[in-house]
Protein backbone atom coordinates (compact mmCIF):
# COMPACT_ATOMS: atom_id res chain seq x y z
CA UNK A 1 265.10 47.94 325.22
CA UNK A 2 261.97 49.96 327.39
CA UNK A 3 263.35 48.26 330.05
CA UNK A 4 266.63 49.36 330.01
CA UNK A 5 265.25 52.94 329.85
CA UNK A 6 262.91 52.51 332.60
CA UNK A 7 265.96 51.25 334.55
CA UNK A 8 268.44 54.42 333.78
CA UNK A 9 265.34 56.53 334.15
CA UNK A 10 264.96 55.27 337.67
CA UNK A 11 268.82 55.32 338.87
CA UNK A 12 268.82 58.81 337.70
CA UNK A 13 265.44 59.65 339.96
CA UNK A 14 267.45 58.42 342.76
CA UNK A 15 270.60 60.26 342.13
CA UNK A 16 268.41 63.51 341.70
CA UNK A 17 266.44 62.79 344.28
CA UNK A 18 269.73 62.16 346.53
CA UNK A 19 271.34 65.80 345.65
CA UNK A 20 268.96 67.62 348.33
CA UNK A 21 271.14 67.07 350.88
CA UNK A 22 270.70 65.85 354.64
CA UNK A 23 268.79 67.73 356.59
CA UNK A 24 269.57 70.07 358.95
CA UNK A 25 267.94 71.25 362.61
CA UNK A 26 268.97 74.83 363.02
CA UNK A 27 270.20 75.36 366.71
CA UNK A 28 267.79 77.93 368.58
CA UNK A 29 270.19 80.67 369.20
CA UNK A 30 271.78 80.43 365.29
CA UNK A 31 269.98 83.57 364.61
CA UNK A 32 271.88 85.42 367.66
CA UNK A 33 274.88 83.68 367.09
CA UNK A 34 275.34 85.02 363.28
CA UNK A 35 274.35 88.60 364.27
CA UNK A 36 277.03 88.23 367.25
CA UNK A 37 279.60 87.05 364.30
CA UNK A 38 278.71 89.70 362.06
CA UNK A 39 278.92 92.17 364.51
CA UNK A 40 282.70 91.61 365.60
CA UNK A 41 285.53 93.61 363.90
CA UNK A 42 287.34 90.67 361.91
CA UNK A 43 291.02 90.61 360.53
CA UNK A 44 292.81 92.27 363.67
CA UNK A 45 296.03 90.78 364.75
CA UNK A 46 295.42 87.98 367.42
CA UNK A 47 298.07 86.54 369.70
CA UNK A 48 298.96 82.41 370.62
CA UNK A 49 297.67 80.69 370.26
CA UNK A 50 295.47 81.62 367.38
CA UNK A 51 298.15 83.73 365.93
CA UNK A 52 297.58 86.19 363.15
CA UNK A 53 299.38 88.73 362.20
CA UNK A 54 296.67 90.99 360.79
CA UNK A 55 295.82 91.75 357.36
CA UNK A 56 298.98 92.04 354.73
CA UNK A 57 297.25 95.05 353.26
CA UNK A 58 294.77 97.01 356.12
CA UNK A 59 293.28 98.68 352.86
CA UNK A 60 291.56 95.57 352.62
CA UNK A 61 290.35 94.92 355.67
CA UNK A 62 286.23 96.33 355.03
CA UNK A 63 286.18 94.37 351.69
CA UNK A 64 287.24 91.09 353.40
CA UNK A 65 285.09 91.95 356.08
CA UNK A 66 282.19 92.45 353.84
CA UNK A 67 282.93 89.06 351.60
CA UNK A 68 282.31 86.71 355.06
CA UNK A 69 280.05 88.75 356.82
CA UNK A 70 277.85 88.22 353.48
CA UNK A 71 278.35 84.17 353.76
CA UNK A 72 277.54 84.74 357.26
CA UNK A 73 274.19 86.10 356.22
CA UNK A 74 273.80 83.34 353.56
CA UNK A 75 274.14 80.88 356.11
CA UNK A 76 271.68 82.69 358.49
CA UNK A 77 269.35 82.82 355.50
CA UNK A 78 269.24 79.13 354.92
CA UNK A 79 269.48 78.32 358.59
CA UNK A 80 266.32 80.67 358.90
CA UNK A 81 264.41 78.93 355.79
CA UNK A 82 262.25 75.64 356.19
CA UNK A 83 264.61 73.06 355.29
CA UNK A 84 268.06 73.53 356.00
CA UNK A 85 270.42 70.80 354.03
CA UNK A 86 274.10 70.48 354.51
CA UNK A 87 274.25 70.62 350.54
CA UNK A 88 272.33 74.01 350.48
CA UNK A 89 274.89 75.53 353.59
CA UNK A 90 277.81 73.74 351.04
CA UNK A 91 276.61 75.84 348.28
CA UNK A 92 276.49 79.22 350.22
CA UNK A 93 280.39 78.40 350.84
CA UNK A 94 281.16 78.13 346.93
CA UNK A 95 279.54 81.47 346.61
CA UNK A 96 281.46 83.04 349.67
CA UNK A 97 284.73 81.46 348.46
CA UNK A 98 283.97 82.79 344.65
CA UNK A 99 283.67 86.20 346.19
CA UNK A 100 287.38 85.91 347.03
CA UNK A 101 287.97 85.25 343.38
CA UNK A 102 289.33 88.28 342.08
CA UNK A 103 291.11 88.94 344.81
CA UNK A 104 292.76 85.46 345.67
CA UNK A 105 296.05 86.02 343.74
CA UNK A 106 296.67 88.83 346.20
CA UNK A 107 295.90 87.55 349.35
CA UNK A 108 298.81 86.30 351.61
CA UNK A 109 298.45 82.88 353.35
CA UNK A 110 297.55 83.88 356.57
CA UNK A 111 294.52 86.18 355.48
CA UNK A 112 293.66 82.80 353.33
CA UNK A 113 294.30 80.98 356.80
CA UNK A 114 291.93 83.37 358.36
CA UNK A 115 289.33 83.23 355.62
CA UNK A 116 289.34 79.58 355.81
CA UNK A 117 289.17 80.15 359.99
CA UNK A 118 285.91 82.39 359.89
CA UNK A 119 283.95 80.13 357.43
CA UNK A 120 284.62 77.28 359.66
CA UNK A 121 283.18 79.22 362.68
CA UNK A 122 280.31 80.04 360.48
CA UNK A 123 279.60 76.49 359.49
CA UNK A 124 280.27 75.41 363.71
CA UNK A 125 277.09 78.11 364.06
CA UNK A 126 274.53 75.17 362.75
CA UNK A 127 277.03 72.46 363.41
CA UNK A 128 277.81 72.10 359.47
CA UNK A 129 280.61 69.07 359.94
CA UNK A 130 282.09 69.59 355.96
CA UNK A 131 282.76 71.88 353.85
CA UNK A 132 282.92 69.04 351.20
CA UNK A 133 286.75 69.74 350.42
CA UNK A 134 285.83 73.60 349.40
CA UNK A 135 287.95 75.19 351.98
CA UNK A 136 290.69 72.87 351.46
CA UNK A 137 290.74 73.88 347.80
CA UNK A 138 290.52 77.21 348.21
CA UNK A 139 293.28 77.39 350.11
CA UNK A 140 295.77 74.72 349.04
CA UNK A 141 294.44 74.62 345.46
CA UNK A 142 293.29 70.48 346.06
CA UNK A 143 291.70 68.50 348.74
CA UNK A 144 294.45 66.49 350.59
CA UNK A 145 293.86 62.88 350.71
């Protein structure tokens, strides 16, 4: 019976040990690169072949501004730390994405499109390659398969 406790004890070691992530070599210039982001005026109209029409409601446009300039800065803040994971970059989008929460039932699909757009040219800062099906939940409501 100790055995079989010492053996569940150990498979759950690894598994904990396993949720830290792989890790992550900030590029040199990420630091430059997220105040250039943060910087630019977000959620204007742009033409083909990136087309968007512009915010549904320009009321909106400093709080939507505000909600990915702040993952912008979470990402910096983990790119800037000592050990960068994917998993830790992965949990600064499910915060960033929550901040859409009370707000989500309102937004039109093309400001989700271009949510979805400036968090992936956040993660393409420190060459983040997933999301780990977050973005395509938030917007479609599922991961497709």
């Amino acid at each position: 019976m100790k055995k079989s406790h010492f053996i569940v004890f150990l498979l759950l070691f690894f598994v904990a040990c396993g949720q830290n992530g792989k890790p992550m070599k900030t590029p040199e210039n990420a630091a430059e690169k997220f105040d250039v982001f943060i910087a630019k005026k977000k959620f204007d109209a742009q033409p083909y072949p990136n087309y968007y029409p512009g915010l549904a409601d320009e009321k909106m446009q400093p709080i939507f501004t505000e909600k990915i300039n702040q993952i912008a800065l979470d990402f910096k803040e983990v790119a800037l730390s000592n050990n960068p994971t994917d998993k830790k970059y992965q949990e600064k989008i499910a915060v960033g994405l929550a901040r859409f929460s009370e707000i989500y039932l309102e937004t039109d699909s093309e400001d989700l499109d271009r949510i979805c757009s400036y968090i992936e040219e956040i993660m393409d800062i420190v060459a983040l390659e997933s999301s780990d099906g977050q973005l395509s939940s938030f917007r479609y409501g599922f991961e497709p398969k």
